[in-house]
C-alpha atoms as a PDB file:
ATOM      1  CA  UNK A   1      -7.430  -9.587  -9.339  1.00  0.00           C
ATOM      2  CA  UNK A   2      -5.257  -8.812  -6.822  1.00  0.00           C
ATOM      3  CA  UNK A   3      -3.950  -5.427  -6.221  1.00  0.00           C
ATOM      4  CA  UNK A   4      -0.024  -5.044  -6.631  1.00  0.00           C
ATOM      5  CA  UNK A   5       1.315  -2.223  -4.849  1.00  0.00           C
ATOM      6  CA  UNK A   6       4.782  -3.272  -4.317  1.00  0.00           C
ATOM      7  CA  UNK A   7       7.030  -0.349  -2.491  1.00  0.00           C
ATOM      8  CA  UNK A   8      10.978  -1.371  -4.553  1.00  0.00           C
ATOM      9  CA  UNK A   9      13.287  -0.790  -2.308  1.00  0.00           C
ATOM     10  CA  UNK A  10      16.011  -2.752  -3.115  1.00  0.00           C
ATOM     11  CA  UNK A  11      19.138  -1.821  -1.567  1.00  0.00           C
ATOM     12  CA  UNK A  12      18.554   2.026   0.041  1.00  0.00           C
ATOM     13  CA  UNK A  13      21.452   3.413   2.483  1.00  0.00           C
ATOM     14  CA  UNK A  14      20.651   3.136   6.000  1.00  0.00           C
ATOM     15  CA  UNK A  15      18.770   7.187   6.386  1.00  0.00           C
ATOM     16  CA  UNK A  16      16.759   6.334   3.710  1.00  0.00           C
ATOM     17  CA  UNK A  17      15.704   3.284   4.520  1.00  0.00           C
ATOM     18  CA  UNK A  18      15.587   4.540   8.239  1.00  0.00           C
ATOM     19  CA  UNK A  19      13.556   7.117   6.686  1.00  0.00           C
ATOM     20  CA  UNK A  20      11.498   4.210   4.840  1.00  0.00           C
ATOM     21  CA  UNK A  21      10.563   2.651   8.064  1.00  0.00           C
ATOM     22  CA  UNK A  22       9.838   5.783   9.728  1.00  0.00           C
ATOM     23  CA  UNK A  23       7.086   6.196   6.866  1.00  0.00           C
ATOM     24  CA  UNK A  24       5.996   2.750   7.520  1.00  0.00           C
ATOM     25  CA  UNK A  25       5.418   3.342  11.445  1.00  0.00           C
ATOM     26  CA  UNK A  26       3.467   6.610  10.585  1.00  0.00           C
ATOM     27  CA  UNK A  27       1.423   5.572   8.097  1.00  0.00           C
ATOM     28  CA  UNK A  28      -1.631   6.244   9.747  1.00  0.00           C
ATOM     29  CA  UNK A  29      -1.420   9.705  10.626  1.00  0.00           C
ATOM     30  CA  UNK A  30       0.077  12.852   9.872  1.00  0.00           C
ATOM     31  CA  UNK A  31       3.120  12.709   7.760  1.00  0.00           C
ATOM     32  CA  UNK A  32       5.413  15.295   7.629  1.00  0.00           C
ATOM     33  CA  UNK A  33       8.261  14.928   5.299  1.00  0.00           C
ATOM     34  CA  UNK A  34       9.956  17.531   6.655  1.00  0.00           C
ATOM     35  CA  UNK A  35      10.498  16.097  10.113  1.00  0.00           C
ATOM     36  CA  UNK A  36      11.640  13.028   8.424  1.00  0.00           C
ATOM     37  CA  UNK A  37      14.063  14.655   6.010  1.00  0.00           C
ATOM     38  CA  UNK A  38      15.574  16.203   9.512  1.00  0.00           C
ATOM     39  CA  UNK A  39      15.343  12.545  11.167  1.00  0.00           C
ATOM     40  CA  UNK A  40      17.531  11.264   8.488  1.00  0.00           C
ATOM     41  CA  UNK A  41      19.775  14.396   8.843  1.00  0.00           C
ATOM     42  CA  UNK A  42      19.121  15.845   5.189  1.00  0.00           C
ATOM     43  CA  UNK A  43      17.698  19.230   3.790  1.00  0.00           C
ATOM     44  CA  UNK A  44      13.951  18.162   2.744  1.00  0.00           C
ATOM     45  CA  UNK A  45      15.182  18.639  -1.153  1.00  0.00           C
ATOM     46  CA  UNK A  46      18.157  16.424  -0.455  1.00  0.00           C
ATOM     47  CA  UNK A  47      15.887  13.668   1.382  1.00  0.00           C
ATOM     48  CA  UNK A  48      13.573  14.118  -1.511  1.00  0.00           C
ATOM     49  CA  UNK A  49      15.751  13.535  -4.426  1.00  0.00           C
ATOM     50  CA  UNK A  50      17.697  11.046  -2.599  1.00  0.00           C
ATOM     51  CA  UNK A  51      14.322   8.999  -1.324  1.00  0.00           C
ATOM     52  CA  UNK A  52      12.830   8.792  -5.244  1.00  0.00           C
ATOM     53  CA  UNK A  53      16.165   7.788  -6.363  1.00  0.00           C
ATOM     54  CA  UNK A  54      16.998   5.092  -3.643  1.00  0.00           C
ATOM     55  CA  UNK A  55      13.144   3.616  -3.434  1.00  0.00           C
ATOM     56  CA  UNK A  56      11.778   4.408  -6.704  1.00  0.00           C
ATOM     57  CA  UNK A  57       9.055   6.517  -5.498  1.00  0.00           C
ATOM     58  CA  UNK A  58       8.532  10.014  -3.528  1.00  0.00           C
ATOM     59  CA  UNK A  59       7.699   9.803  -0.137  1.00  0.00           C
ATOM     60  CA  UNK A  60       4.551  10.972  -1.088  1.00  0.00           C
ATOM     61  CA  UNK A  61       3.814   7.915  -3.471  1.00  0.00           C
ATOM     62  CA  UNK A  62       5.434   5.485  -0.542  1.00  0.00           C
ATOM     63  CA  UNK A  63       2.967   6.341   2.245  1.00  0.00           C
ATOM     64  CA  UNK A  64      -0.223   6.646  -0.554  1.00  0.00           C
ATOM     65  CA  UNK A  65       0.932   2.857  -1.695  1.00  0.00           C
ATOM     66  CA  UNK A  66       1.432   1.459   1.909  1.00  0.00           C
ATOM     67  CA  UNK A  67      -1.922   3.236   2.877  1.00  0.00           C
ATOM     68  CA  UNK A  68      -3.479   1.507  -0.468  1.00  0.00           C
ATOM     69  CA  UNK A  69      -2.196  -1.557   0.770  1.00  0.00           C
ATOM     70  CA  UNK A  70      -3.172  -1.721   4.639  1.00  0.00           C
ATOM     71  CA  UNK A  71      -6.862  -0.636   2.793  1.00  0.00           C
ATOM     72  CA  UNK A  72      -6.219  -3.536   0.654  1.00  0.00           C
ATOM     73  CA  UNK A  73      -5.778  -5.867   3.800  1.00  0.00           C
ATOM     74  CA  UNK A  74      -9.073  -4.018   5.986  1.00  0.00           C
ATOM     75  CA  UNK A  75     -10.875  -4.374   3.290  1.00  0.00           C
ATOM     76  CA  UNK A  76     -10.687  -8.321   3.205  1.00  0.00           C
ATOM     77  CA  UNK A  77     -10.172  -8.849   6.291  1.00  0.00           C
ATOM     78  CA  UNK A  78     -13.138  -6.668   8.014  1.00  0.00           C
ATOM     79  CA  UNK A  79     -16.479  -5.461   7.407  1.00  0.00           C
ATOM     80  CA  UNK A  80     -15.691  -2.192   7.781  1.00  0.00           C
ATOM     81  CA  UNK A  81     -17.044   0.384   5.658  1.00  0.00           C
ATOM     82  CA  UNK A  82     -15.237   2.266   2.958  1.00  0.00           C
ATOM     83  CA  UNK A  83     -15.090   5.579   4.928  1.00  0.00           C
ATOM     84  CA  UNK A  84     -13.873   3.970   8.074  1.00  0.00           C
ATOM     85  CA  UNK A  85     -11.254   2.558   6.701  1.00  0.00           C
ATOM     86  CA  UNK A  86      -9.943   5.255   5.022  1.00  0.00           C
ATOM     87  CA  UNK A  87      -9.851   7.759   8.682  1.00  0.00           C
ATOM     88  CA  UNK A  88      -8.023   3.995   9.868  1.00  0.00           C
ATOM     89  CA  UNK A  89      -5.598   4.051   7.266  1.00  0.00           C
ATOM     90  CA  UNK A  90      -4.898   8.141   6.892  1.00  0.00           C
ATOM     91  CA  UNK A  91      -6.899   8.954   3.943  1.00  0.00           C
ATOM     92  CA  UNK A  92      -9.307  11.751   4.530  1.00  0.00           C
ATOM     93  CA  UNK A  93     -12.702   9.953   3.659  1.00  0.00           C
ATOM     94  CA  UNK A  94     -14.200   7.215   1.552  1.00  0.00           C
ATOM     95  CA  UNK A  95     -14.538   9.517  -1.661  1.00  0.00           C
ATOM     96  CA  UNK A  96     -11.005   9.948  -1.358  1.00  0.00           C
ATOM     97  CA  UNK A  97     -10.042   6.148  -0.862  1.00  0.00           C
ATOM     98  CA  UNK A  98     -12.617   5.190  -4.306  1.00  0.00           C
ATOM     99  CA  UNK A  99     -11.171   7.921  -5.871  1.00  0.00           C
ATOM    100  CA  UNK A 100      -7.625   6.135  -5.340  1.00  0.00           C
ATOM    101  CA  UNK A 101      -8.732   2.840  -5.888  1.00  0.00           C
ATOM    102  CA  UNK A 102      -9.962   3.894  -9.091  1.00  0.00           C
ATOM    103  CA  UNK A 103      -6.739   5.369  -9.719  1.00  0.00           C
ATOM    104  CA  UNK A 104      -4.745   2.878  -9.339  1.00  0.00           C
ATOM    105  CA  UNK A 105      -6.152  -0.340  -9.060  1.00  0.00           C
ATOM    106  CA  UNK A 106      -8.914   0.639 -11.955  1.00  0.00           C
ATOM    107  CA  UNK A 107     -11.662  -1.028  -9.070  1.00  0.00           C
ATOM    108  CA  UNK A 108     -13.664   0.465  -6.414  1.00  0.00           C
ATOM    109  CA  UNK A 109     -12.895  -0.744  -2.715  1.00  0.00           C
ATOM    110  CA  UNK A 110     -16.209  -2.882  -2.731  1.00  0.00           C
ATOM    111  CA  UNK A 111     -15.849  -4.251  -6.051  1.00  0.00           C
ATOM    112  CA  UNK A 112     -12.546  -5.069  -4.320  1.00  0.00           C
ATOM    113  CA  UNK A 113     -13.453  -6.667  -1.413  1.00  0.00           C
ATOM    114  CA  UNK A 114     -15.530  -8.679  -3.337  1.00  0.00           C
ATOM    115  CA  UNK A 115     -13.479  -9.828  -6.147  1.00  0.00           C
ATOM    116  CA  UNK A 116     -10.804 -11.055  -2.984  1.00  0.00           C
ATOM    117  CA  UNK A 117     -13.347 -12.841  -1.103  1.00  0.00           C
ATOM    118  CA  UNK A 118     -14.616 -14.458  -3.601  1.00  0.00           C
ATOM    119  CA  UNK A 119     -10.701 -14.916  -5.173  1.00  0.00           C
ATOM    120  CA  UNK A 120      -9.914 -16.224  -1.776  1.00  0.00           C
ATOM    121  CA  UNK A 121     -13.095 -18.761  -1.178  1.00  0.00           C
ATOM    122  CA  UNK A 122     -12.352 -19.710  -4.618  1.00  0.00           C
ATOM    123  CA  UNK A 123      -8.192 -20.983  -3.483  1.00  0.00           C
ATOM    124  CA  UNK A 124     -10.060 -21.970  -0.118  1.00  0.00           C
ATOM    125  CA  UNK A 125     -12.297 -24.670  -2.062  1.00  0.00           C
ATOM    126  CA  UNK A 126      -9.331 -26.058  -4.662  1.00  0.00           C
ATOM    127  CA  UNK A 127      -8.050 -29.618  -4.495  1.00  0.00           C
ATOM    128  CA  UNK A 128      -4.586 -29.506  -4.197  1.00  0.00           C
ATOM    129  CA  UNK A 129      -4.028 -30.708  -7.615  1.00  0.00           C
ATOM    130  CA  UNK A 130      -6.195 -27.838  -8.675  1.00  0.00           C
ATOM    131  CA  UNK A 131      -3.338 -25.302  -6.146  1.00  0.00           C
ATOM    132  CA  UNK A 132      -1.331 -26.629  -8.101  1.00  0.00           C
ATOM    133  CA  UNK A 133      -2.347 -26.128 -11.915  1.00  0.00           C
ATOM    134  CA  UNK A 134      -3.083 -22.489 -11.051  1.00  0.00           C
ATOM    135  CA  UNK A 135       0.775 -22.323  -9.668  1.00  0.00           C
ATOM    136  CA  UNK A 136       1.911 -23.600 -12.808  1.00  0.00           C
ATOM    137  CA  UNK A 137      -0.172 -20.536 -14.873  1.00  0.00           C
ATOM    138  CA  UNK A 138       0.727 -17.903 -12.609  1.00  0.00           C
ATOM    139  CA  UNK A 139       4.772 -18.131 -14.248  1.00  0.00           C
END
């Protein structure tokens, strides 16, 4: 049950993927699409349509997935609480980060951190022969 939040950029011209990594860098705080829509020398309706179009998502969707998925990786990897994580990762509170996870992963972040750990002790504990019968179903 892992969570696939996959940002597709395949082959973006250089502002937008400037613009990409930008997002990336920032992803904690603030983001203000207009300042990076004048970063990559566009209007913000240009950068917009030209962003969606190049990377498959808005901005908007971009930082919310890359937010999801640093979440995804605090979530595992710490014992943080919900509402920590989310000021840590630039989402306003811990309503706001089940809301999401809800949303889009159809789990809450607990029932998520569970369902890894035990995912993970689970790989952890296999023989390799067993690493590699789950391989050959995951095609």
């Amino acid at each position: 049950m892992r969570a696939s939040i996959e940002t597709p950029e395949s082959q973006p011209s250089e502002p937008i993927r400037a613009a990409a990594e930008q997002l990336r860098v920032g992803v904690e705080g603030r983001v203000s699409i207009a300042a990076v829509a004048r970063a990559a020398a566009m209007s913000e309706r240009n950068f917009l349509r030209r962003f969606r179009k190049e990377i498959g998502v808005t901005p908007t969707e971009f930082v919310l997935r890359l937010r999801l998925e640093k979440a995804c990786h605090m979530l595992i990897q710490t014992e943080l609480p919900a509402d920590k994580i989310a000021r840590r990762t630039g989402l306003s509170s811990g309503d706001r980060l089940a809301k999401l996870f809800r949303q889009h992963l159809a789990i809450s972040p607990t029932g998520y951190r569970n369902a890894e750990r035990q995912r993970l002790a689970a790989i952890a504990l296999s023989t390799p022969q067993e690493l590699a019968e789950r391989e050959g179903h995951d095609d």
